[in-house]
Structure formats: structure tokens, C-alpha cells
C-alpha atoms as a PDB file:
ATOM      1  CA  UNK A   1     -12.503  11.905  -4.070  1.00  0.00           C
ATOM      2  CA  UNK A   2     -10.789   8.700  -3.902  1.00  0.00           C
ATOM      3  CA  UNK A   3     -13.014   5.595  -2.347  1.00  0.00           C
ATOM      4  CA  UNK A   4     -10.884   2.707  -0.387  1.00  0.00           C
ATOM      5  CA  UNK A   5     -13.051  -0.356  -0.181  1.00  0.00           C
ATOM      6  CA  UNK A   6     -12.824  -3.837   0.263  1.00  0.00           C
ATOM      7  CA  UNK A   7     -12.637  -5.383  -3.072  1.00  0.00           C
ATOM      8  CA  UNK A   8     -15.778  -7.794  -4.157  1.00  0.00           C
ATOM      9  CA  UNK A   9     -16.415 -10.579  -6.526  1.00  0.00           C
ATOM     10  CA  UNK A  10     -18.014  -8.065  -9.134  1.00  0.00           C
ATOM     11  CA  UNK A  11     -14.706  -5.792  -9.355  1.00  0.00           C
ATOM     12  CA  UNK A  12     -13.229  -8.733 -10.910  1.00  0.00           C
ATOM     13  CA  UNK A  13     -15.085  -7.715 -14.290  1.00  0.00           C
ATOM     14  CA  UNK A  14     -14.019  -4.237 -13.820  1.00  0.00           C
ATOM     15  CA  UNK A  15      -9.675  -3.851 -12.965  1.00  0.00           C
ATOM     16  CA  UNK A  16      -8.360  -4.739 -16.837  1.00  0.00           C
ATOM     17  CA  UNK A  17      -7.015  -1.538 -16.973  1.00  0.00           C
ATOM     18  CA  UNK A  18      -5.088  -2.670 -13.689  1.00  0.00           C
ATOM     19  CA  UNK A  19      -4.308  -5.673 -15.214  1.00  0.00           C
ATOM     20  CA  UNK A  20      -3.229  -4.550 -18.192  1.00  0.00           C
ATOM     21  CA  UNK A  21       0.291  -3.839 -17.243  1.00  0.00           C
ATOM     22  CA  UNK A  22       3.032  -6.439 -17.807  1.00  0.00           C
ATOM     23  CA  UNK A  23       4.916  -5.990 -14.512  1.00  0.00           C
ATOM     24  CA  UNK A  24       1.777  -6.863 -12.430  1.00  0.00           C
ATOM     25  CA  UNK A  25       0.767 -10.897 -12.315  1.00  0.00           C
ATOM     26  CA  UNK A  26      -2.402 -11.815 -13.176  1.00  0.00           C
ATOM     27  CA  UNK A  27      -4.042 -15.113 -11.723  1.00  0.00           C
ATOM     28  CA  UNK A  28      -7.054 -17.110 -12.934  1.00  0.00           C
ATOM     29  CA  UNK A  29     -10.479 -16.120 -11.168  1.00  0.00           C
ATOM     30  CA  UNK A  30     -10.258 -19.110  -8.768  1.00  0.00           C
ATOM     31  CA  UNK A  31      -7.179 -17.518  -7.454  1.00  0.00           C
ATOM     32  CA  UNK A  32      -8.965 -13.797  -6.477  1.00  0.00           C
ATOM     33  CA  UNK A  33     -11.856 -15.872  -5.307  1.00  0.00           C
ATOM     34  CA  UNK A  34      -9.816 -17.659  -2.320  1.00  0.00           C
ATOM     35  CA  UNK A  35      -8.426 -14.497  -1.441  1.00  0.00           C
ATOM     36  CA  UNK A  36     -12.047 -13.101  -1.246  1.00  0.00           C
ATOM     37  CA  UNK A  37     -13.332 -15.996   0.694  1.00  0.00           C
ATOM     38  CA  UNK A  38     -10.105 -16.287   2.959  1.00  0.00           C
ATOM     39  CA  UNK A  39      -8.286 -13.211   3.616  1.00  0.00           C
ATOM     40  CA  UNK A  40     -11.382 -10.996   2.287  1.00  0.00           C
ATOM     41  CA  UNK A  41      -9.871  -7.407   4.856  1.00  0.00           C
ATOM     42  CA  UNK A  42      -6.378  -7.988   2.662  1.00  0.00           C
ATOM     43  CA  UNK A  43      -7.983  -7.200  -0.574  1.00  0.00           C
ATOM     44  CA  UNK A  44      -8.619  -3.303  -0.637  1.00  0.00           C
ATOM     45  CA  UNK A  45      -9.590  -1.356  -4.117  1.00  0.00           C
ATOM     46  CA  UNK A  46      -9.600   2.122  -5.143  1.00  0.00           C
ATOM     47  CA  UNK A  47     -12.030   3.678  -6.930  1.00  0.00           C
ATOM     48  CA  UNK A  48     -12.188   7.113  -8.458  1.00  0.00           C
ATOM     49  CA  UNK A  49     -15.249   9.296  -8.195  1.00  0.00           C
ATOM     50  CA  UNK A  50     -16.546   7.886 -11.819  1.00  0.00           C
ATOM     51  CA  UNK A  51     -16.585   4.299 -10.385  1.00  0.00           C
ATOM     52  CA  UNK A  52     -13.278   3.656 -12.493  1.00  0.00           C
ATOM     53  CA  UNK A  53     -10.990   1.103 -10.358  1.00  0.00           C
ATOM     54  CA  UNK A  54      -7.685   2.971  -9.685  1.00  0.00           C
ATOM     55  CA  UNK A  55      -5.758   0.480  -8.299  1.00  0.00           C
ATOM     56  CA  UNK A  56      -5.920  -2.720  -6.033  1.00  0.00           C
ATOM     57  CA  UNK A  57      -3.922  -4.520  -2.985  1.00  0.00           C
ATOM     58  CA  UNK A  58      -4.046  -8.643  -2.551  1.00  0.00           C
ATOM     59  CA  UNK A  59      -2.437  -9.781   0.439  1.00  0.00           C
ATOM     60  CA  UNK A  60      -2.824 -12.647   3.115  1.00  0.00           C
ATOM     61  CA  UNK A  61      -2.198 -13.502   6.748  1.00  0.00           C
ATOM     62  CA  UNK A  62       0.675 -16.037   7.061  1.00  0.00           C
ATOM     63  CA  UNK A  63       1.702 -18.014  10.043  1.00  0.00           C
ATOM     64  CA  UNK A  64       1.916 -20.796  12.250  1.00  0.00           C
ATOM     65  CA  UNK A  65      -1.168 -21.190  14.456  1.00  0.00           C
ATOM     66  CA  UNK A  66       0.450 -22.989  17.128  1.00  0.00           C
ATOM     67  CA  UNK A  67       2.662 -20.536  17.871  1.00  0.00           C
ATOM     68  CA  UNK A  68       0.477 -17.833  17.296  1.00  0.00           C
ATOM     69  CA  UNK A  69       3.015 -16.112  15.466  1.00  0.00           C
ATOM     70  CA  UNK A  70       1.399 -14.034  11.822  1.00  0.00           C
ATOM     71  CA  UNK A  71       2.730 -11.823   9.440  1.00  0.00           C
ATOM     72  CA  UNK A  72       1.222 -10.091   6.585  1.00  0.00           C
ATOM     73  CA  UNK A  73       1.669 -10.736   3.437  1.00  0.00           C
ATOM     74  CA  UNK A  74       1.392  -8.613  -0.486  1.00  0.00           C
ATOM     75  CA  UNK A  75       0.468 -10.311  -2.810  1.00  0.00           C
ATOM     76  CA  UNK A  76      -0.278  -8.243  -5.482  1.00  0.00           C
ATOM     77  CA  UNK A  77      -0.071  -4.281  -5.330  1.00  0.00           C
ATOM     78  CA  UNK A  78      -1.224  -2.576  -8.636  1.00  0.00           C
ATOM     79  CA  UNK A  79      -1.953   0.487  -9.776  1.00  0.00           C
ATOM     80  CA  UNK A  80      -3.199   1.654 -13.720  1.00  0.00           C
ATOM     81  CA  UNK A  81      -0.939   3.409 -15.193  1.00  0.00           C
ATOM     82  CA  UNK A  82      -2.926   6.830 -15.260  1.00  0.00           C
ATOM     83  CA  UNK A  83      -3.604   6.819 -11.536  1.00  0.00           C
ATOM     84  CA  UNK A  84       0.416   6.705 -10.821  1.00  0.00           C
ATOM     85  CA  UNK A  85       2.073   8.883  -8.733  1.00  0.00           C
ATOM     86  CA  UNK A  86      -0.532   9.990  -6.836  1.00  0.00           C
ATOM     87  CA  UNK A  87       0.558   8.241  -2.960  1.00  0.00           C
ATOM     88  CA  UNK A  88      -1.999   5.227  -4.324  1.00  0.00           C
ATOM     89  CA  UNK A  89       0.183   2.183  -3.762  1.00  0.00           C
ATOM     90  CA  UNK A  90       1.859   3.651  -0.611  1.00  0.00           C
ATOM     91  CA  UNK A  91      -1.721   4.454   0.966  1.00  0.00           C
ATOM     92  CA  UNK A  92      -2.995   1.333   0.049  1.00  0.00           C
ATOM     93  CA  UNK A  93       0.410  -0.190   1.188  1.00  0.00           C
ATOM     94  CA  UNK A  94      -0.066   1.170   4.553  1.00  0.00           C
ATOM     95  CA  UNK A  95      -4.020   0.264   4.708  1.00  0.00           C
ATOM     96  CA  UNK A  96      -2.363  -3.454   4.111  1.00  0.00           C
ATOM     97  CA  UNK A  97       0.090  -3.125   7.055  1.00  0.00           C
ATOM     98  CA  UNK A  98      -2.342  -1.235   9.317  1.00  0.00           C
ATOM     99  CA  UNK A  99      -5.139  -4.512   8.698  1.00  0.00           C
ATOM    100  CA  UNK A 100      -1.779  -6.941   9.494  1.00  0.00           C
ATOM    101  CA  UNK A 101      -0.885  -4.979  12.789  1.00  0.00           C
ATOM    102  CA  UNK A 102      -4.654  -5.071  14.339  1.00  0.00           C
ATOM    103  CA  UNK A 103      -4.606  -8.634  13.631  1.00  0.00           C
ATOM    104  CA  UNK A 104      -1.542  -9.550  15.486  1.00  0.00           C
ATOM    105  CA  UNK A 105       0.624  -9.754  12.809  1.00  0.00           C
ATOM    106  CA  UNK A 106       4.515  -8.540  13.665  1.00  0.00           C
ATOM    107  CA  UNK A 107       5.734  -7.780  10.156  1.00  0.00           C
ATOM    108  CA  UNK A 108       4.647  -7.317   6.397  1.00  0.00           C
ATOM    109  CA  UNK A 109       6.366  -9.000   3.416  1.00  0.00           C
ATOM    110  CA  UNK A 110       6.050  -9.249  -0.157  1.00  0.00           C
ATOM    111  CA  UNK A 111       8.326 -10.547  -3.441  1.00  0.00           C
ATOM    112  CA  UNK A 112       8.854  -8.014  -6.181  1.00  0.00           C
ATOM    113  CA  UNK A 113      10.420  -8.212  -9.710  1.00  0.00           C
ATOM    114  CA  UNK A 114      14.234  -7.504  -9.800  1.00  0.00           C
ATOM    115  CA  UNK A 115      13.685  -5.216 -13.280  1.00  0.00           C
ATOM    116  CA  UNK A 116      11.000  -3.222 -11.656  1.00  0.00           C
ATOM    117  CA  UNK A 117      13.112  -0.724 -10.204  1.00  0.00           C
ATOM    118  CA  UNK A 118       9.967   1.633  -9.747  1.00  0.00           C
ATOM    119  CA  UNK A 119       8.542  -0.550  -7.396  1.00  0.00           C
ATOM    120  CA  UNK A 120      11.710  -1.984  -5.697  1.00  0.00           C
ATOM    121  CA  UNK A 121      12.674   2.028  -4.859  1.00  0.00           C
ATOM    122  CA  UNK A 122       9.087   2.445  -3.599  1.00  0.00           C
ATOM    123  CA  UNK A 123       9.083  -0.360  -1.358  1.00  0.00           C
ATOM    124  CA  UNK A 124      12.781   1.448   0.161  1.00  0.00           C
ATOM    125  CA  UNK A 125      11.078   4.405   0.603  1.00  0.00           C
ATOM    126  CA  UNK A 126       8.454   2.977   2.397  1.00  0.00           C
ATOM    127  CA  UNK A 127      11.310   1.030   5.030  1.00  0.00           C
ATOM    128  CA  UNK A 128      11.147  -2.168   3.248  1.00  0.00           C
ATOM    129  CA  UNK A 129      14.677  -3.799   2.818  1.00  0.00           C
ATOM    130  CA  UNK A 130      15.443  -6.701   0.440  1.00  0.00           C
ATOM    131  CA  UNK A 131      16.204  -9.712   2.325  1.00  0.00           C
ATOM    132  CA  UNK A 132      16.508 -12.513   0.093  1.00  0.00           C
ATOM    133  CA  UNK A 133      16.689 -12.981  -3.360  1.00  0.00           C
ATOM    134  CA  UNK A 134      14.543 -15.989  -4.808  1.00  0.00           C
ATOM    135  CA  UNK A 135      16.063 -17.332  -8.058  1.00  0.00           C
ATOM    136  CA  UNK A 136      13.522 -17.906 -10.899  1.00  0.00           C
ATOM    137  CA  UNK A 137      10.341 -16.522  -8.974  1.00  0.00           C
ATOM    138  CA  UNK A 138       8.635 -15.109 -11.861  1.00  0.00           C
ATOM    139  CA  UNK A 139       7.403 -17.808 -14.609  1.00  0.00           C
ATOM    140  CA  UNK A 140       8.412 -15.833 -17.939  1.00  0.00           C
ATOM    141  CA  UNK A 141       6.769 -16.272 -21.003  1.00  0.00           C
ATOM    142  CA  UNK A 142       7.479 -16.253 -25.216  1.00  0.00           C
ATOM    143  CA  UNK A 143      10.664 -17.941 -24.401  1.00  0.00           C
ATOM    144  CA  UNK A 144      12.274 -15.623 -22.254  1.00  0.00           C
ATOM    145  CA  UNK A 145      14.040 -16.829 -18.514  1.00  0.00           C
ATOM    146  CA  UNK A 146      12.434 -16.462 -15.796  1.00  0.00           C
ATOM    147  CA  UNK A 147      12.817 -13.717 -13.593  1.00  0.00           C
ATOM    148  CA  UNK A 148      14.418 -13.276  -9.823  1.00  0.00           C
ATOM    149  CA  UNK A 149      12.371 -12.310  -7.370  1.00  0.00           C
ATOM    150  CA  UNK A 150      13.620  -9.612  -4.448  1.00  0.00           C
ATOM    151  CA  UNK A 151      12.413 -10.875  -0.682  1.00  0.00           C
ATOM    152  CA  UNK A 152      10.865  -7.621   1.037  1.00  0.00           C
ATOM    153  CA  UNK A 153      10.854  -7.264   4.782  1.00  0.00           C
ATOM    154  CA  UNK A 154       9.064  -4.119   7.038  1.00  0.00           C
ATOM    155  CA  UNK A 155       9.458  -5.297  10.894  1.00  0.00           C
ATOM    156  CA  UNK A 156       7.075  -3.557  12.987  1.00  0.00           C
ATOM    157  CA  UNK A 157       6.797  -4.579  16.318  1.00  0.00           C
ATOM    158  CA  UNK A 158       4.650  -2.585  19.076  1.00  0.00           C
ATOM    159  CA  UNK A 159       6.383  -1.840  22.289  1.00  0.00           C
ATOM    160  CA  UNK A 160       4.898   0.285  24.947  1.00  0.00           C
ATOM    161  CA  UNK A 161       2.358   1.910  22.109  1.00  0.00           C
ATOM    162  CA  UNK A 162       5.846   3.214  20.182  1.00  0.00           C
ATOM    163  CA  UNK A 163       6.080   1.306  16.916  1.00  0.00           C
ATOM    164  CA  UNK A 164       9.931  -0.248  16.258  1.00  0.00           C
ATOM    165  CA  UNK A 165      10.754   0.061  12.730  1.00  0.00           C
ATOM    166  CA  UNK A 166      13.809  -2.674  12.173  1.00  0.00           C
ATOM    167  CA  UNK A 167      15.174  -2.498   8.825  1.00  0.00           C
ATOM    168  CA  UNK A 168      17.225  -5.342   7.911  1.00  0.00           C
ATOM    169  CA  UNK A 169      19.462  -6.948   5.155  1.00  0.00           C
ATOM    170  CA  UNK A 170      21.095 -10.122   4.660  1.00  0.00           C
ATOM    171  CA  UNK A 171      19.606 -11.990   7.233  1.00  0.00           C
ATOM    172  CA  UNK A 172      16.670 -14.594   6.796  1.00  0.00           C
ATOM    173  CA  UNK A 173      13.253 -12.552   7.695  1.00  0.00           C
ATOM    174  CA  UNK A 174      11.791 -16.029   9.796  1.00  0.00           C
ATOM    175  CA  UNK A 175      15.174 -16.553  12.006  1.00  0.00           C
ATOM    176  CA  UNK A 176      15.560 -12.735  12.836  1.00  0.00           C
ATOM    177  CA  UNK A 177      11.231 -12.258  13.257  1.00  0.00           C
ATOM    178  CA  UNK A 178      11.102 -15.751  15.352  1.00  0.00           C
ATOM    179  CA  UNK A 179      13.473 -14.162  17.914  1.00  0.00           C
ATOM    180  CA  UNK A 180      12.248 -10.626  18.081  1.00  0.00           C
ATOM    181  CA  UNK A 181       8.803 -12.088  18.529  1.00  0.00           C
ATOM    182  CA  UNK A 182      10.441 -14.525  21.546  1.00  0.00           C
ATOM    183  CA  UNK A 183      11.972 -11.611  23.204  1.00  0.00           C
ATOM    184  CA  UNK A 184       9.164  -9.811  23.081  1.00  0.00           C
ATOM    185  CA  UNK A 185       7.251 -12.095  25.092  1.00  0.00           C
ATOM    186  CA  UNK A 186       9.229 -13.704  27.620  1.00  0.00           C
ATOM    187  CA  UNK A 187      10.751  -9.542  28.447  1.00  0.00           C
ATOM    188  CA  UNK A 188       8.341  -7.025  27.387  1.00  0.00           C
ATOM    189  CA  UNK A 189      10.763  -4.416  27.704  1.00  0.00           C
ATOM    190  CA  UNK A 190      12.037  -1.570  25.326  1.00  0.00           C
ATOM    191  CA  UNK A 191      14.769  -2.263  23.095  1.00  0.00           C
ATOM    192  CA  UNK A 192      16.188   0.950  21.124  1.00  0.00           C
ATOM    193  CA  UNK A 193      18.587  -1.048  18.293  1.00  0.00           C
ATOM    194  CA  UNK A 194      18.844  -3.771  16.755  1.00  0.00           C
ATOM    195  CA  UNK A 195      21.044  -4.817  14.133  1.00  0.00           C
END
């Protein structure tokens, strides 16, 4: 049986064969450590019954604090190559947006490789809509260009215990979030489309 667990300082030894793959980013060990010591509930592993990592989620709380306004955010979603298509990266996807919701936050975004269709028709099955495309995102390396980066949005906002699912495209996440958020608290009352 599959363990989800929160992700500690002696895992970083053990997910090379996480790593390993060239669409996921790798950081330096300072990097994992900050997410550790700052967002340490964003960074969930999974481990199979041999102790063998499976697969990993990085992700952060983002915000302003004066307006008390947060969203979630992925960092890094990864999963080894034998471990694929098995629900891993969704479940751990939702684990990541469950942690956001219970800590105020009003939506979930991430940035994801333009080639890696895989993941880009994951994320669309999972409500996320692009949003923005970021020129040059990904540092590329031997020579090659860089690489665009797709803007993911999933807008969740809790109304009356029902959960409103916006999906959205083409308009910038912070503007449209900002005044969802707004009307939200100044009316408190149920809303059935946006678009």
C-alpha cells in the first residue's frame, strides 16, 4: 500500500529515481531545504511498501499578508517513471490543493513545460486552464533555447460549503482572483457563473 507523508530532510538522499527524468527541475539542496523549513505541509512524498520513493509534490503558500489574500502554489510535481499512471500525481495534486484550501488559500497555480504535453493534458483533466504563457521560463541547457512556460490556474472558492470550480482562459489569474475574493467578502452570496 501506498504511504503519503510529509517529505523530510533524509528523503533528499533517496528521490534520484524521481529526479532522474529530464522534464522535472531539479534545484540545489538549499532550495528543498527552505521549502522544508517554510512551507514544510506543501511538500508531500510517496512511498511504496519497500520504502522506494514513488513520487513527490513541492509547493508553497503565496500571498499578500495585508490583505490576507493566499493561494497555493506547485512547485514541483514528479513522479518516477515506473510508478506512472497509477492516479499518483493527481492524488498528490489534490492532497496539495486540499492543504491550500484549509489554509485559506482561494486558488492553486503552477507553471508547466509547453513540450510536456503529458502533464499539460493532466493538469486539464484535473480543471486547470492555461492562463498565461511566460516566455523563456525554463533555463535550457547544451545550447538549446529556453523553453515557454504555460501559467496554470484551478479557482476554488467555498460558498455556502459548495465548492465553485471557475475555469478560466485568457484573463490574468491576480485581476480575475482579486475580484472574486472582493465579492466574496463584501456579499457572501451564491453566484452560479462566471465567465
Amino acid at each position: 500500500m501506498t504511504t503519503l507523508r510529509a517529505f523530510t530532510c533524509d528523503d533528499l538522499f533517496r528521490f534520484n529515481n524521481i529526479n532522474l527524468d529530464p522534464l522535472t527541475e531539479t534545484y540545489g539542496i538549499p532550495f528543498y531545504l527552505q521549502y522544508l523549513a517554510h512551507w514544510p505541509e506543501y511538500f508531500i512524498v510517496a512511498e511504496a511498501p519497500g520504502g522506494e520513493l514513488m513520487g513527490y509534490i513541492m509547493g508553497k503558500a503565496e500571498g499578500s499578508v495585508a490583505r490576507e489574500e493566499w493561494h497555493g502554489h506547485v512547485t514541483a510535481l514528479s513522479v518516477a517513471p515506473e510508478f506512472r499512471r497509477l492516479g499518483l500525481a493527481a492524488k498528490l495534486m489534490e492532497l496539495l490543493e486540499e492543504i491550500s484550501e484549509k489554509k485559506g488559500g482561494f486558488f492553486v497555480d503552477l507553471f508547466v513545460r509547453v513540450s510536456n504535453q503529458v502533464a499539460v493534458n493532466m493538469y486539464k483533466q484535473l480543471g486547470y486552464s492555461v492562463y498565461r504563457t511566460v516566455l523563456e521560463y525554463y533555463s535550457a541547457s547544451s545550447g538549446e533555447p529556453d523553453e515557454d512556460a504555460y501559467g496554470k490556474f484551478l479557482f476554488g472558492l467555498k460558498l455556502n460549503g459548495t465548492i465553485l470550480m471557475l475555469k478560466v482562459a485568457g484573463i490574468v489569474c491576480k485581476t480575475l482572483s482579486i475580484f472574486l475574493y472582493e465579492t466574496y467578502k463584501k456579499t457572501m452570496k451564491q453566484f452560479e457563473t462566471i465567465i
